[in-house]
C-alpha atoms as a PDB file:
ATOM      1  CA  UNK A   1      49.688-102.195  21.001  1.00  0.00           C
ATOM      2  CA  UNK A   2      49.061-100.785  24.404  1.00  0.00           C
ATOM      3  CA  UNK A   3      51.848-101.654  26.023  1.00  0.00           C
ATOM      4  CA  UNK A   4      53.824 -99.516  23.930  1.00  0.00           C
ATOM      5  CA  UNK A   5      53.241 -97.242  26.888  1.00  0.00           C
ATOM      6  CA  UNK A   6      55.930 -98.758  28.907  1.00  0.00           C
ATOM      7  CA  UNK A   7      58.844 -96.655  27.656  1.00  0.00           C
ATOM      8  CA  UNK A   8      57.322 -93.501  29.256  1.00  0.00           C
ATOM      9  CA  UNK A   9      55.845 -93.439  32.754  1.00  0.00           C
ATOM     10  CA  UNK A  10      54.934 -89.773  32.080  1.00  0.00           C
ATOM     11  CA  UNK A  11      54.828 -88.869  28.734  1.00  0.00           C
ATOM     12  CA  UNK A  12      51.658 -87.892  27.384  1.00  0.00           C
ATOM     13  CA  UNK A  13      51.217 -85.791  24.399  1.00  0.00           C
ATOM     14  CA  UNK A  14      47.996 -85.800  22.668  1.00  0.00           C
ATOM     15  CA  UNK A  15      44.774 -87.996  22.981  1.00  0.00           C
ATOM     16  CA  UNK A  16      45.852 -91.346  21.914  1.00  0.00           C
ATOM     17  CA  UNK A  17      47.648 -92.970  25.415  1.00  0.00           C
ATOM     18  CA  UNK A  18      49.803 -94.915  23.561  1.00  0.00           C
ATOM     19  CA  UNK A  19      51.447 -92.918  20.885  1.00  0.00           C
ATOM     20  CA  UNK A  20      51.794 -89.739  23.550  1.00  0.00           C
ATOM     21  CA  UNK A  21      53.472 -91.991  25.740  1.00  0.00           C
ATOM     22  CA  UNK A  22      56.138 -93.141  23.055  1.00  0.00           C
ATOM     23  CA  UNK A  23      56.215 -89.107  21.480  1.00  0.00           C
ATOM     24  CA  UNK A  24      56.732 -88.221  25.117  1.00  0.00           C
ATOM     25  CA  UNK A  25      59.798 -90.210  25.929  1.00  0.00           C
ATOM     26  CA  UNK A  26      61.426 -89.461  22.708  1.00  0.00           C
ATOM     27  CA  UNK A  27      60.273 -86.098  22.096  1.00  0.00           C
ATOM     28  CA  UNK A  28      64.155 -85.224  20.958  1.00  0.00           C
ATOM     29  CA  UNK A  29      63.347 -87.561  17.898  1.00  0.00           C
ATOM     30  CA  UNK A  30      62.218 -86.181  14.785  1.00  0.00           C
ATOM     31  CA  UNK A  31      58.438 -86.765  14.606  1.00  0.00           C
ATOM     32  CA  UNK A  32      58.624 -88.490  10.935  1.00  0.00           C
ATOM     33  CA  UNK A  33      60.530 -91.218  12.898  1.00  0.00           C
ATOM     34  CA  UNK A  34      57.985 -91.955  15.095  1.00  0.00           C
ATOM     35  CA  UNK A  35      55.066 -91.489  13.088  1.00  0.00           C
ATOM     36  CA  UNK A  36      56.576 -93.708  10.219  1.00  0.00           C
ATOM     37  CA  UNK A  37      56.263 -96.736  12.982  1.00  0.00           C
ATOM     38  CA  UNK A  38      52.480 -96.092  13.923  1.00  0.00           C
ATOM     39  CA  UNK A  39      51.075 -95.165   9.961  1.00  0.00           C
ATOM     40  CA  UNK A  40      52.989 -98.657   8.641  1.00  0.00           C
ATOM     41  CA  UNK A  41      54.691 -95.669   5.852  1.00  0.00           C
ATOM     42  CA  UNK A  42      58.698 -94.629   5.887  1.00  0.00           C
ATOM     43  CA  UNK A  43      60.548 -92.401   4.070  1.00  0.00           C
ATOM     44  CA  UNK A  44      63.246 -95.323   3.618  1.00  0.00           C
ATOM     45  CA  UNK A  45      61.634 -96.992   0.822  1.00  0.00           C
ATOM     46  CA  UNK A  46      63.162-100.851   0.185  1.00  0.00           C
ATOM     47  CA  UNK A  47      60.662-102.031  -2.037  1.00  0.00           C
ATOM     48  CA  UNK A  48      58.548-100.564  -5.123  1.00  0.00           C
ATOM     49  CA  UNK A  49      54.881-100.226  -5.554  1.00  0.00           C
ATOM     50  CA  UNK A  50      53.197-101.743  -8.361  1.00  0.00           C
ATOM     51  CA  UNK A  51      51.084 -98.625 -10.358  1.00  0.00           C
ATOM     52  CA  UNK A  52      47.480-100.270  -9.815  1.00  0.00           C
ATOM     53  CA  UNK A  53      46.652 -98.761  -6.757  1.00  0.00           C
ATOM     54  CA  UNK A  54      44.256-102.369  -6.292  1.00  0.00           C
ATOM     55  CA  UNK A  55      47.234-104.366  -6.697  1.00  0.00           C
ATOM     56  CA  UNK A  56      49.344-102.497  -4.543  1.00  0.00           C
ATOM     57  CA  UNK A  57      52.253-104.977  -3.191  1.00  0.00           C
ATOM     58  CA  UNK A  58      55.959-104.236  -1.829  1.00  0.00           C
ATOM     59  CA  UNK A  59      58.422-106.393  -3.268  1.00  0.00           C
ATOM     60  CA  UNK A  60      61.393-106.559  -0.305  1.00  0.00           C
ATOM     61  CA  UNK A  61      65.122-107.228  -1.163  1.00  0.00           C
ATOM     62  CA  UNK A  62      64.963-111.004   0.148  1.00  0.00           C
ATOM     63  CA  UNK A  63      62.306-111.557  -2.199  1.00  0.00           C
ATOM     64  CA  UNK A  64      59.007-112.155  -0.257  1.00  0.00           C
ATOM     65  CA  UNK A  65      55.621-110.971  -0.950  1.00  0.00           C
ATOM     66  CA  UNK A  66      54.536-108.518   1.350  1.00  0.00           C
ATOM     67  CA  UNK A  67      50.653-107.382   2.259  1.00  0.00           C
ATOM     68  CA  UNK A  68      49.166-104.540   0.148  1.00  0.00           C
ATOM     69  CA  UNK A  69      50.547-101.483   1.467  1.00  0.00           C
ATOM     70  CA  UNK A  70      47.782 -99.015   2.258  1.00  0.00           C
ATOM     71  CA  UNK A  71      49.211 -94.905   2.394  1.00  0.00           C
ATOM     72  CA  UNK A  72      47.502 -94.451   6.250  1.00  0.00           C
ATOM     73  CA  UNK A  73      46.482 -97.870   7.241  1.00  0.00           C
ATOM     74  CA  UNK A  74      49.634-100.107   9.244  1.00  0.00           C
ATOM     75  CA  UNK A  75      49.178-103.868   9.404  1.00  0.00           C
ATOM     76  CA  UNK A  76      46.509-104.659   6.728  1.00  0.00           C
ATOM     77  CA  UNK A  77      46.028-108.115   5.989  1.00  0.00           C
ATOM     78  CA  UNK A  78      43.530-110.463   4.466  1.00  0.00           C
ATOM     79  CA  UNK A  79      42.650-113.505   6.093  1.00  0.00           C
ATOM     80  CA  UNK A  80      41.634-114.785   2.762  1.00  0.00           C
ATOM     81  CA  UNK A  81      43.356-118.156   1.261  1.00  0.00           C
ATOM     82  CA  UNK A  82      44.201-119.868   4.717  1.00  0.00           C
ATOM     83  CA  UNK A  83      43.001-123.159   3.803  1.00  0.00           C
ATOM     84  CA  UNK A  84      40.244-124.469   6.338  1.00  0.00           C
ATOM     85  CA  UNK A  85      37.612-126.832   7.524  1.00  0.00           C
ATOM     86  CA  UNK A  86      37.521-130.044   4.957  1.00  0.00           C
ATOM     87  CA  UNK A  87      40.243-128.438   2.259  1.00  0.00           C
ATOM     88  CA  UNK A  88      38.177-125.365   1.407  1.00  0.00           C
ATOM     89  CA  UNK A  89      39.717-122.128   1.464  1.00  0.00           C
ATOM     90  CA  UNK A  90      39.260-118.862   3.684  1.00  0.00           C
ATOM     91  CA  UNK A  91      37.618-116.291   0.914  1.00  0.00           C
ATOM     92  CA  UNK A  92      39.301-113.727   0.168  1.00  0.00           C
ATOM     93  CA  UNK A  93      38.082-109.902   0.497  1.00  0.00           C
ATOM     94  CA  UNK A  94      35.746-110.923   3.711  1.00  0.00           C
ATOM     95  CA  UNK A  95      37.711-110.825   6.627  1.00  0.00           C
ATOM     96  CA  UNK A  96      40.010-107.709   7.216  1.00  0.00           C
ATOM     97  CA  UNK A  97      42.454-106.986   9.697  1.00  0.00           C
ATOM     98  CA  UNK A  98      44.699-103.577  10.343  1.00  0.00           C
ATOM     99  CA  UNK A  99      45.682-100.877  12.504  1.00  0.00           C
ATOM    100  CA  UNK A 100      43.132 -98.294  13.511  1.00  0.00           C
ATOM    101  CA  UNK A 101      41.326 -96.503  10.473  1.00  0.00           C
ATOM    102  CA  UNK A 102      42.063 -92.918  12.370  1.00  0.00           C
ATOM    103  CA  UNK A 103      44.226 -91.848   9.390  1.00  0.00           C
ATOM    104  CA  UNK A 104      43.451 -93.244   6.354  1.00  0.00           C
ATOM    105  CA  UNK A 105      43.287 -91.240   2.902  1.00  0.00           C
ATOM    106  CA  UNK A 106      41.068 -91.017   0.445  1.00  0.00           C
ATOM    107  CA  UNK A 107      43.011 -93.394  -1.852  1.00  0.00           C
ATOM    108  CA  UNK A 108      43.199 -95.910   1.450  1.00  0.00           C
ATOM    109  CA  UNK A 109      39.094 -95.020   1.233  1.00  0.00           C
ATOM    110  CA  UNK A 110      38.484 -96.015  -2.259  1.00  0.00           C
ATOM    111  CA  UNK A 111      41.103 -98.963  -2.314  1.00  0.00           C
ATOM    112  CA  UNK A 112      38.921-100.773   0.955  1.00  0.00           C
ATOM    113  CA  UNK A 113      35.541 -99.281  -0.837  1.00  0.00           C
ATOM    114  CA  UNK A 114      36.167-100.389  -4.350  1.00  0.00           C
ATOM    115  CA  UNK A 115      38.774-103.579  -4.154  1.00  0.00           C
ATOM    116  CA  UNK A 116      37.570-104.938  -0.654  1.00  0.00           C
ATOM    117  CA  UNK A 117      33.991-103.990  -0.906  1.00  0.00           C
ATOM    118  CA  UNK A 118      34.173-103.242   2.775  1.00  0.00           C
ATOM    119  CA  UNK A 119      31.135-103.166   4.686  1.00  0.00           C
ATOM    120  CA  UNK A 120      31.925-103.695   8.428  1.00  0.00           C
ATOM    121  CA  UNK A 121      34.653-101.920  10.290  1.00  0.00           C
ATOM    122  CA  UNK A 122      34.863-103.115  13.912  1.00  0.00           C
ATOM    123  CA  UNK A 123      36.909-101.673  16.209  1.00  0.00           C
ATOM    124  CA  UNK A 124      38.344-103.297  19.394  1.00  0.00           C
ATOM    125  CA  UNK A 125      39.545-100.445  21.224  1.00  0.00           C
ATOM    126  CA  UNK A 126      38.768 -98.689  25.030  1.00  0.00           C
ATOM    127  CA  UNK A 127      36.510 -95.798  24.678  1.00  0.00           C
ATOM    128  CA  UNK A 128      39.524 -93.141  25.386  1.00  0.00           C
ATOM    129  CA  UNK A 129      41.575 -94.823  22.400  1.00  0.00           C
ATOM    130  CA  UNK A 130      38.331 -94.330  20.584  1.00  0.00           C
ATOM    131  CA  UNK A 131      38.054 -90.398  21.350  1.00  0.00           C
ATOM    132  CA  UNK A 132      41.497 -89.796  21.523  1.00  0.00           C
ATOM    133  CA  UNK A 133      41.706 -91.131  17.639  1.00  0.00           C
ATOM    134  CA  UNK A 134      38.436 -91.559  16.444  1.00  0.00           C
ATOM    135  CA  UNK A 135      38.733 -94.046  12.959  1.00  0.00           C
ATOM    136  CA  UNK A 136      37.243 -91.898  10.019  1.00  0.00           C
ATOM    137  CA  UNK A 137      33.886 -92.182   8.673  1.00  0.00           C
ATOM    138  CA  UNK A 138      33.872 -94.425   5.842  1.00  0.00           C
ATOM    139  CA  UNK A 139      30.446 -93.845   3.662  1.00  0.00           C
ATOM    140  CA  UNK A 140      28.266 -96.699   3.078  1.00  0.00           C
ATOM    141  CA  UNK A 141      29.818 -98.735   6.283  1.00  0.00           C
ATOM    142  CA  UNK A 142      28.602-100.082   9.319  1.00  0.00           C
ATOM    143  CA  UNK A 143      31.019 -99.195  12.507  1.00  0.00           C
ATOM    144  CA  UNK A 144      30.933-101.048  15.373  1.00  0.00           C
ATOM    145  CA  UNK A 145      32.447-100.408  18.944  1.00  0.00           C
ATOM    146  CA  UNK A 146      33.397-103.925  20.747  1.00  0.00           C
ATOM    147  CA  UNK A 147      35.984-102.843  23.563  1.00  0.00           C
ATOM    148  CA  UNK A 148      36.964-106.362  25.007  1.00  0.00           C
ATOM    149  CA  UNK A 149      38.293-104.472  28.544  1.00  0.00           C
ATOM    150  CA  UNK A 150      35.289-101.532  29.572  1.00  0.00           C
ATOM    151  CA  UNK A 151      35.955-102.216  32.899  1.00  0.00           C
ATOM    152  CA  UNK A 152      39.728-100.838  33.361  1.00  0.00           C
ATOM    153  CA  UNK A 153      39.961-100.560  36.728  1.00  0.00           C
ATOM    154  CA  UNK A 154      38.509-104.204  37.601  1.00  0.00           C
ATOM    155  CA  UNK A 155      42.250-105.498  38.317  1.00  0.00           C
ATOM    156  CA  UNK A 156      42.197-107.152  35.051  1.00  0.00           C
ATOM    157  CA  UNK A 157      44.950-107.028  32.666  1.00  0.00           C
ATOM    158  CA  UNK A 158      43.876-104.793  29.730  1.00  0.00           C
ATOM    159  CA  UNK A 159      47.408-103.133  28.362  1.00  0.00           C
ATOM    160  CA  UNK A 160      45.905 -99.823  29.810  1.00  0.00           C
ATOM    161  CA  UNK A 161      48.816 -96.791  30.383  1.00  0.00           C
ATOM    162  CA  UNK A 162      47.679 -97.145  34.691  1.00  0.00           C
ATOM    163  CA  UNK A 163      48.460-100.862  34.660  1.00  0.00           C
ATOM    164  CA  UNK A 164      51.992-100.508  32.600  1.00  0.00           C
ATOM    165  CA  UNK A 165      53.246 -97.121  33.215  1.00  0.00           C
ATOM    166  CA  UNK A 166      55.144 -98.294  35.971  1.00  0.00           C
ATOM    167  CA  UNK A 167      57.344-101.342  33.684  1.00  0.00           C
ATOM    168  CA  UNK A 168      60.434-100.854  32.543  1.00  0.00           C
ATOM    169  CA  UNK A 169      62.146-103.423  31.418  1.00  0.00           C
ATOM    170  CA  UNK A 170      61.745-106.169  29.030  1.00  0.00           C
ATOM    171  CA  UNK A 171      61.112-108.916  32.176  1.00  0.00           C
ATOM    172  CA  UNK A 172      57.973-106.567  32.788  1.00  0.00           C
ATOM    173  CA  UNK A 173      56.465-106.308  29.465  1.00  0.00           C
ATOM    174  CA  UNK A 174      56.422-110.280  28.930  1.00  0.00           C
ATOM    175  CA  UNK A 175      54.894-110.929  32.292  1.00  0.00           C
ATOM    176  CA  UNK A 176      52.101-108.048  31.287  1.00  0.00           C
ATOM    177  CA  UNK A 177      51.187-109.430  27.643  1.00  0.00           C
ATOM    178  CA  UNK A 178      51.643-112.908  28.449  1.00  0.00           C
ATOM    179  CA  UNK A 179      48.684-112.060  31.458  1.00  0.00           C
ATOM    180  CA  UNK A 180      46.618-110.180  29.154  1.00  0.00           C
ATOM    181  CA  UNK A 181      46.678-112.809  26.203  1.00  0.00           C
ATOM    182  CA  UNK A 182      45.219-114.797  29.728  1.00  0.00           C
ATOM    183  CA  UNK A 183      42.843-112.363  30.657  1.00  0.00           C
ATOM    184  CA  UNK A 184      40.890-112.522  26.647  1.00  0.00           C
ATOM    185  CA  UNK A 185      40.349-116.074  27.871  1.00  0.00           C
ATOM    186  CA  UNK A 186      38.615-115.696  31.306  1.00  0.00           C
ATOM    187  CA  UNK A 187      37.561-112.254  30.784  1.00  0.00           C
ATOM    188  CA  UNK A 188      33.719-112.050  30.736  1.00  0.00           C
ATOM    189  CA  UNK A 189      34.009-108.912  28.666  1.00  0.00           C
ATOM    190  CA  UNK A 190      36.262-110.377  26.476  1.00  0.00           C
ATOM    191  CA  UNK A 191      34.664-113.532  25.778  1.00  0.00           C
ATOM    192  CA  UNK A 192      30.806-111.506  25.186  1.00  0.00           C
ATOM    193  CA  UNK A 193      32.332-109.207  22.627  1.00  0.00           C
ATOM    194  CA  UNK A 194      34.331-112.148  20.768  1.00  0.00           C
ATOM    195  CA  UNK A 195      30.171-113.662  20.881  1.00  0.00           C
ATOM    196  CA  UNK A 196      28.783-110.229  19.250  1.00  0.00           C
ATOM    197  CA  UNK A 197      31.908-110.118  16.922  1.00  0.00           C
ATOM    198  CA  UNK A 198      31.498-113.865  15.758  1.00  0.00           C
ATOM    199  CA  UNK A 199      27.352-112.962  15.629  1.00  0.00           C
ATOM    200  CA  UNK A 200      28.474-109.925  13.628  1.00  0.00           C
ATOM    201  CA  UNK A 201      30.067-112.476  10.532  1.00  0.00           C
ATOM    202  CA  UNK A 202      26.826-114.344  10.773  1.00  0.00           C
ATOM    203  CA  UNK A 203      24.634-111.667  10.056  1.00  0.00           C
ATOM    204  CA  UNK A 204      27.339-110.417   7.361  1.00  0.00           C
ATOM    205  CA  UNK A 205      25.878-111.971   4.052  1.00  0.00           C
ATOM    206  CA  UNK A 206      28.132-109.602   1.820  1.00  0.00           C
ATOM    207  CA  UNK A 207      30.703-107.222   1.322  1.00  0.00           C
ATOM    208  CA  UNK A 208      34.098-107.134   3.854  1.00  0.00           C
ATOM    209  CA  UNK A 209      34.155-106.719   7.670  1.00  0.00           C
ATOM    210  CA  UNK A 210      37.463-105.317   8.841  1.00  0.00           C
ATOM    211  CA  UNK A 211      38.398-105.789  12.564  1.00  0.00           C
ATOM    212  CA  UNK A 212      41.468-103.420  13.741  1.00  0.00           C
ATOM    213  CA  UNK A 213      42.022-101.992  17.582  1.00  0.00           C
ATOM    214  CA  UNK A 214      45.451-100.071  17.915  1.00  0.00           C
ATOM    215  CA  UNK A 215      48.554-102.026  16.294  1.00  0.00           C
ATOM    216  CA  UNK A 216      46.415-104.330  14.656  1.00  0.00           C
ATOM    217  CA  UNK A 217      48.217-106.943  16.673  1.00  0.00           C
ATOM    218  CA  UNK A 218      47.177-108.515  20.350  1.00  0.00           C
ATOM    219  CA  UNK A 219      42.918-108.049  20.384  1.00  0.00           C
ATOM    220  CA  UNK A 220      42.560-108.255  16.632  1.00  0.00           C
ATOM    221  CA  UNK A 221      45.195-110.962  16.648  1.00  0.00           C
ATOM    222  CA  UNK A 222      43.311-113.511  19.133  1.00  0.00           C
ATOM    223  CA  UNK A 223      40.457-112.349  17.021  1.00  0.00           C
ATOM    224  CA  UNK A 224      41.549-113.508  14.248  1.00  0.00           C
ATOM    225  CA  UNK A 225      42.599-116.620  15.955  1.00  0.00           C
ATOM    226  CA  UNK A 226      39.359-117.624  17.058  1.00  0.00           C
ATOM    227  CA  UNK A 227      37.774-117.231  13.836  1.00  0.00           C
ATOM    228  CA  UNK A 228      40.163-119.212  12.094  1.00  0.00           C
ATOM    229  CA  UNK A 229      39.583-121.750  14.352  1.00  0.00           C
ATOM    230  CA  UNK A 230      36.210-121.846  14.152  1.00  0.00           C
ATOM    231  CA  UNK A 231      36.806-121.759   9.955  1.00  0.00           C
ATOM    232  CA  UNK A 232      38.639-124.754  10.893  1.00  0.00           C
ATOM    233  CA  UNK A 233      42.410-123.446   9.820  1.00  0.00           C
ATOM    234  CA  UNK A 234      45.354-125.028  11.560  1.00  0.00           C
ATOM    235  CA  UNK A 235      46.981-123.593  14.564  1.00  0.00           C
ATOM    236  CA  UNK A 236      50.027-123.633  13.151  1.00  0.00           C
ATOM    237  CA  UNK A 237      48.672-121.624  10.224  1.00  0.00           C
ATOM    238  CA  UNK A 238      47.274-119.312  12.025  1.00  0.00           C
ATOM    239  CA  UNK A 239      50.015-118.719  14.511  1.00  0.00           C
ATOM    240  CA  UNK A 240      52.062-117.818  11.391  1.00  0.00           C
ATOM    241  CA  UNK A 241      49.548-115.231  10.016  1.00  0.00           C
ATOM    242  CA  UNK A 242      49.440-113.480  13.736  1.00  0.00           C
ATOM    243  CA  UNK A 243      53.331-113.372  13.646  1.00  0.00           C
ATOM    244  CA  UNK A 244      53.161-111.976  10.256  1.00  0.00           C
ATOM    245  CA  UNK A 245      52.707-108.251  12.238  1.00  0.00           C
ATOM    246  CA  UNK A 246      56.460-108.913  12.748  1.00  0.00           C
ATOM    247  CA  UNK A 247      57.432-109.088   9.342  1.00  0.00           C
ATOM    248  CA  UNK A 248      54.917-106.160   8.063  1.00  0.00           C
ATOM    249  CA  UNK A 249      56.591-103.866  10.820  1.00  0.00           C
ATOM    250  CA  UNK A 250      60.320-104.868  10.939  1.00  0.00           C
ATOM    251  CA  UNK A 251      61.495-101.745   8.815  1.00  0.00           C
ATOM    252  CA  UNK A 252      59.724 -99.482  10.971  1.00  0.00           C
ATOM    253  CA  UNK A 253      60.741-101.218  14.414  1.00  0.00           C
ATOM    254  CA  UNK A 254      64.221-101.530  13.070  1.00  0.00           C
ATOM    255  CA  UNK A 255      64.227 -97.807  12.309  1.00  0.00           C
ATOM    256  CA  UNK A 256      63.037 -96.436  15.620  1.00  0.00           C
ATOM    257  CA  UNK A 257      65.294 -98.666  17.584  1.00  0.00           C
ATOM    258  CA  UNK A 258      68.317 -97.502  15.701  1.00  0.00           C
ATOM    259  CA  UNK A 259      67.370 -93.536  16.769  1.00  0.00           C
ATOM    260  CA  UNK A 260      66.927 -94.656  20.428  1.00  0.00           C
ATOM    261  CA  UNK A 261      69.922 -96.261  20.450  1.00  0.00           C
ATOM    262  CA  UNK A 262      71.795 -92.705  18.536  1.00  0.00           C
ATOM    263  CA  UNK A 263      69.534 -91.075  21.517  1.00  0.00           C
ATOM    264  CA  UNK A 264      71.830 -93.063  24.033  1.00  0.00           C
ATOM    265  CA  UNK A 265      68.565 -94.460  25.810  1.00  0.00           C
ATOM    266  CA  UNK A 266      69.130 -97.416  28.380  1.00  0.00           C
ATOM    267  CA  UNK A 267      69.493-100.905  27.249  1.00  0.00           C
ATOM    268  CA  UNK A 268      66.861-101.797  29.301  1.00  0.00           C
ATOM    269  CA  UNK A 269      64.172 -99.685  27.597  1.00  0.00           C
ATOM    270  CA  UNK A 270      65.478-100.145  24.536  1.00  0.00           C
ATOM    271  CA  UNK A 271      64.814-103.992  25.592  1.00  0.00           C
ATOM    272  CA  UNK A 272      61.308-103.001  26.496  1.00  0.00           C
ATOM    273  CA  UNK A 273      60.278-101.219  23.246  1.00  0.00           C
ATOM    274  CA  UNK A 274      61.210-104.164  21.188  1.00  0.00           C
ATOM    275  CA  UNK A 275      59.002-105.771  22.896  1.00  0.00           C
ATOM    276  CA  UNK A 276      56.583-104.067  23.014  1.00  0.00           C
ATOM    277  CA  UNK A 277      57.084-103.488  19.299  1.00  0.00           C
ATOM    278  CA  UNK A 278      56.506-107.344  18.196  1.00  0.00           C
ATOM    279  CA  UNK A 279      54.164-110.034  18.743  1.00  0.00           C
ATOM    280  CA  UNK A 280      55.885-113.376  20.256  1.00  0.00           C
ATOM    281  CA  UNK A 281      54.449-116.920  19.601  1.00  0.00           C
ATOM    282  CA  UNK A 282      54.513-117.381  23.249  1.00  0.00           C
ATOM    283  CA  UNK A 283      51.997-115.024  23.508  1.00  0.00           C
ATOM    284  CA  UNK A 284      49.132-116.485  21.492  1.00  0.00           C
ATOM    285  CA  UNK A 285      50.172-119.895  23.083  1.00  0.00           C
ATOM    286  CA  UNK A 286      49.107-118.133  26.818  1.00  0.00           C
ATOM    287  CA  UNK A 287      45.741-117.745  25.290  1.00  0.00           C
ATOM    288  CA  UNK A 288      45.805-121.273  24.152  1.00  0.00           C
ATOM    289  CA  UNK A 289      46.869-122.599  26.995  1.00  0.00           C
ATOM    290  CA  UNK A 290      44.648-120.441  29.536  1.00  0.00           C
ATOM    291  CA  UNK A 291      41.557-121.785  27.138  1.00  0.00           C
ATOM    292  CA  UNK A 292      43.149-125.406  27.937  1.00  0.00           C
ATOM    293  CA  UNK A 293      43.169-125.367  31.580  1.00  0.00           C
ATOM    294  CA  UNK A 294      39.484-123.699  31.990  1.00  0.00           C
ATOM    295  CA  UNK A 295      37.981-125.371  29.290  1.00  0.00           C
ATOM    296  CA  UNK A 296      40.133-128.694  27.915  1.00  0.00           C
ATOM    297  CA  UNK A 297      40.446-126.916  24.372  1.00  0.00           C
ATOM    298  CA  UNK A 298      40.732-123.380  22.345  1.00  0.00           C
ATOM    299  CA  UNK A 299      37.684-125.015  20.465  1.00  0.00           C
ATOM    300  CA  UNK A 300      35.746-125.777  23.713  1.00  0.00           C
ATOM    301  CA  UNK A 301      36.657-122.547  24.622  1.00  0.00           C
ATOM    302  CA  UNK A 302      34.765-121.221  21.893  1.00  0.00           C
ATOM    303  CA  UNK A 303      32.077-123.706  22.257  1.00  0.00           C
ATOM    304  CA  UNK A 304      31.409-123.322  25.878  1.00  0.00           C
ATOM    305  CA  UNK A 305      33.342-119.941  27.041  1.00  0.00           C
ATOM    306  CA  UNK A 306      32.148-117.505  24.032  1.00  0.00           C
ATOM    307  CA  UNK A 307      29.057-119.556  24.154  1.00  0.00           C
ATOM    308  CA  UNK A 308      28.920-119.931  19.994  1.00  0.00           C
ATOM    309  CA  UNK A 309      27.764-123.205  19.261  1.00  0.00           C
ATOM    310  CA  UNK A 310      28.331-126.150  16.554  1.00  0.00           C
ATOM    311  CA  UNK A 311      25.306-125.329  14.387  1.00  0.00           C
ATOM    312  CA  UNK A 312      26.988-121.606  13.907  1.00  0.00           C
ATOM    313  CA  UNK A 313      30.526-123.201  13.492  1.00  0.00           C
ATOM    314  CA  UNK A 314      28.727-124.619  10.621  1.00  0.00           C
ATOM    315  CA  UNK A 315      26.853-121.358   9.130  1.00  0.00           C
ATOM    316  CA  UNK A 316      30.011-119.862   9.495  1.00  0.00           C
ATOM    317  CA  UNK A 317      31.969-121.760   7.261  1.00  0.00           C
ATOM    318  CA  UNK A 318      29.297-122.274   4.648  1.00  0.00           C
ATOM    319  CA  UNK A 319      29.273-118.226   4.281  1.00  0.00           C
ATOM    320  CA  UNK A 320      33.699-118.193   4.483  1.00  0.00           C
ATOM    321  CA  UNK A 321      35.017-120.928   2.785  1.00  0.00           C
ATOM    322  CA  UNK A 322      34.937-121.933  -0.773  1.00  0.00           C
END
């Protein structure tokens, strides 16, 4: 996510803050390297792809299951099947998460269009992520624009490149997402867009809304979170589907650590980029535990903070479980 843009206090090639702050840092890396990371796509294949492009699954070595693979769309996952509020299930092909949409194909196109009958695409990221990679029109969807952080410079954390730029170590990085996981629970930003995103599913009748900012990881993942709750899934099921960006990623992390460590760059940045590159339980837990001490409960929190109340808890569920 954001705070990718640790490892480079002054790198910045391109629009997107993020990836130009990686690319600049590690410009004497081949570009397929780094771009393998961000797209979710490698030339070092380990698994197979089944021929249905709708039933598109990677096989790994160890045996488990992975999420469809999409050819330009990193971290794709669907919600669907969590089991929920009085043992009904999540549906499946309603609620969407990824990576940003800025490079998908045509095949990634008709694969959302056609298998996931997509119909909402919501993205979570600041306006200059947003014109630096703007997601690609998808015909026949709805986009929506619900930055959690528009006020940057409000001494909020938001993972922007001003407020991490200067971190560079590991120690650094922690203390920065472990505030911002904070910050989507007493932000008043945060906690009106999570409002218009839950509203959002209630006006969604049919078809699939997919919510994605950067990585796909830290604002879509306590998105996710809170509409799981509300769906009545477990924490401890959905702590496991937000970790589940570590296990969709580790080839690509793995890979780019290995050429920064060839690239003889300091332990302590190489400490920082992994990181940066995974999600951490301890993470998610600062948002539960910041929701805790202002509000005695993630589900008050989403009673009373978000403002979305027991009679839409209710809707909710009767439109996304079965």
């Amino acid at each position: 996510e954001a705070v990718l843009k640790t490892v480079c206090p002054k790198g910045r090639v391109g629009s997107n803050p993020t990836l130009s702050a990686l690319r600049g840092s590690l410009k004497e890396l081949p570009f397929c390297i780094i771009g393998s990371f961000f797209t979710g796509r490698s030339s070092l294949d380990t698994g197979y792809q089944k021929e249905n492009a709708d039933l598109e699954f990677i096989e790994r070595r160890d045996g488990k299951i992975m999420e469809q693979e999409f050819q330009k769309l990193a971290n794709f996952r669907d919600l669907g099947g969590l089991k929920g509020a009085d043992g009904k299930a999540v549906r499946k092909k309603r609620l969407l998460c990824s990576g940003e949409l800025s490079k998908v194909t045509e095949d990634d196109i008709k694969t959302l269009k056609e298998c996931y009958h997509l119909y909402n695409i919501v993205d979570l990221r600041t306006k200059n992520e947003r014109n630096g990679a703007p997601d690609i029109e998808i015909p026949g969807t709805v986009y929506h624009a619900l930055d959690f952080f528009q006020g940057e410079d409000d001494g909020q954390a938001t993972g922007s490149v001003e407020q991490l730029q200067q971190m560079q170590s590991k120690e650094q990085v922690d203390r920065k997402m472990k505030q911002l996981y904070a910050s989507f629970v007493v932000s008043t930003g945060a906690r009106q867009k999570m409002y218009e995103l839950l509203q959002l599913l209630l006006n969604t009748e049919k078809g699939s809304t997919l919510i994605h900012c950067f990585a796909g990881k830290d604002r879509t993942g306590i998105s996710a979170a809170a509409i799981l709750t509300v769906l009545g899934v477990s924490k401890d099921d959905i702590t496991a589907d937000y970790l589940k960006t570590n296990q969709l990623r580790e080839k690509e992390n793995e890979e780019l650590l290995g050429q920064l460590r060839a690239a003889k760059v300091p332990e302590s940045m190489l400490e920082a980029v992994h990181e940066a590159l995974c999600v951490r339980r301890e993470y998610l837990e600062t948002s539960y535990e910041a929701a805790e001490q202002k509000y005695g409960s993630f589900e008050r929190y989403i009673l009373e903070g978000i403002g979305f109340g027991q009679e839409k808890w209710v809707q909710l569920r009767n439109m996304y479980l079965e």
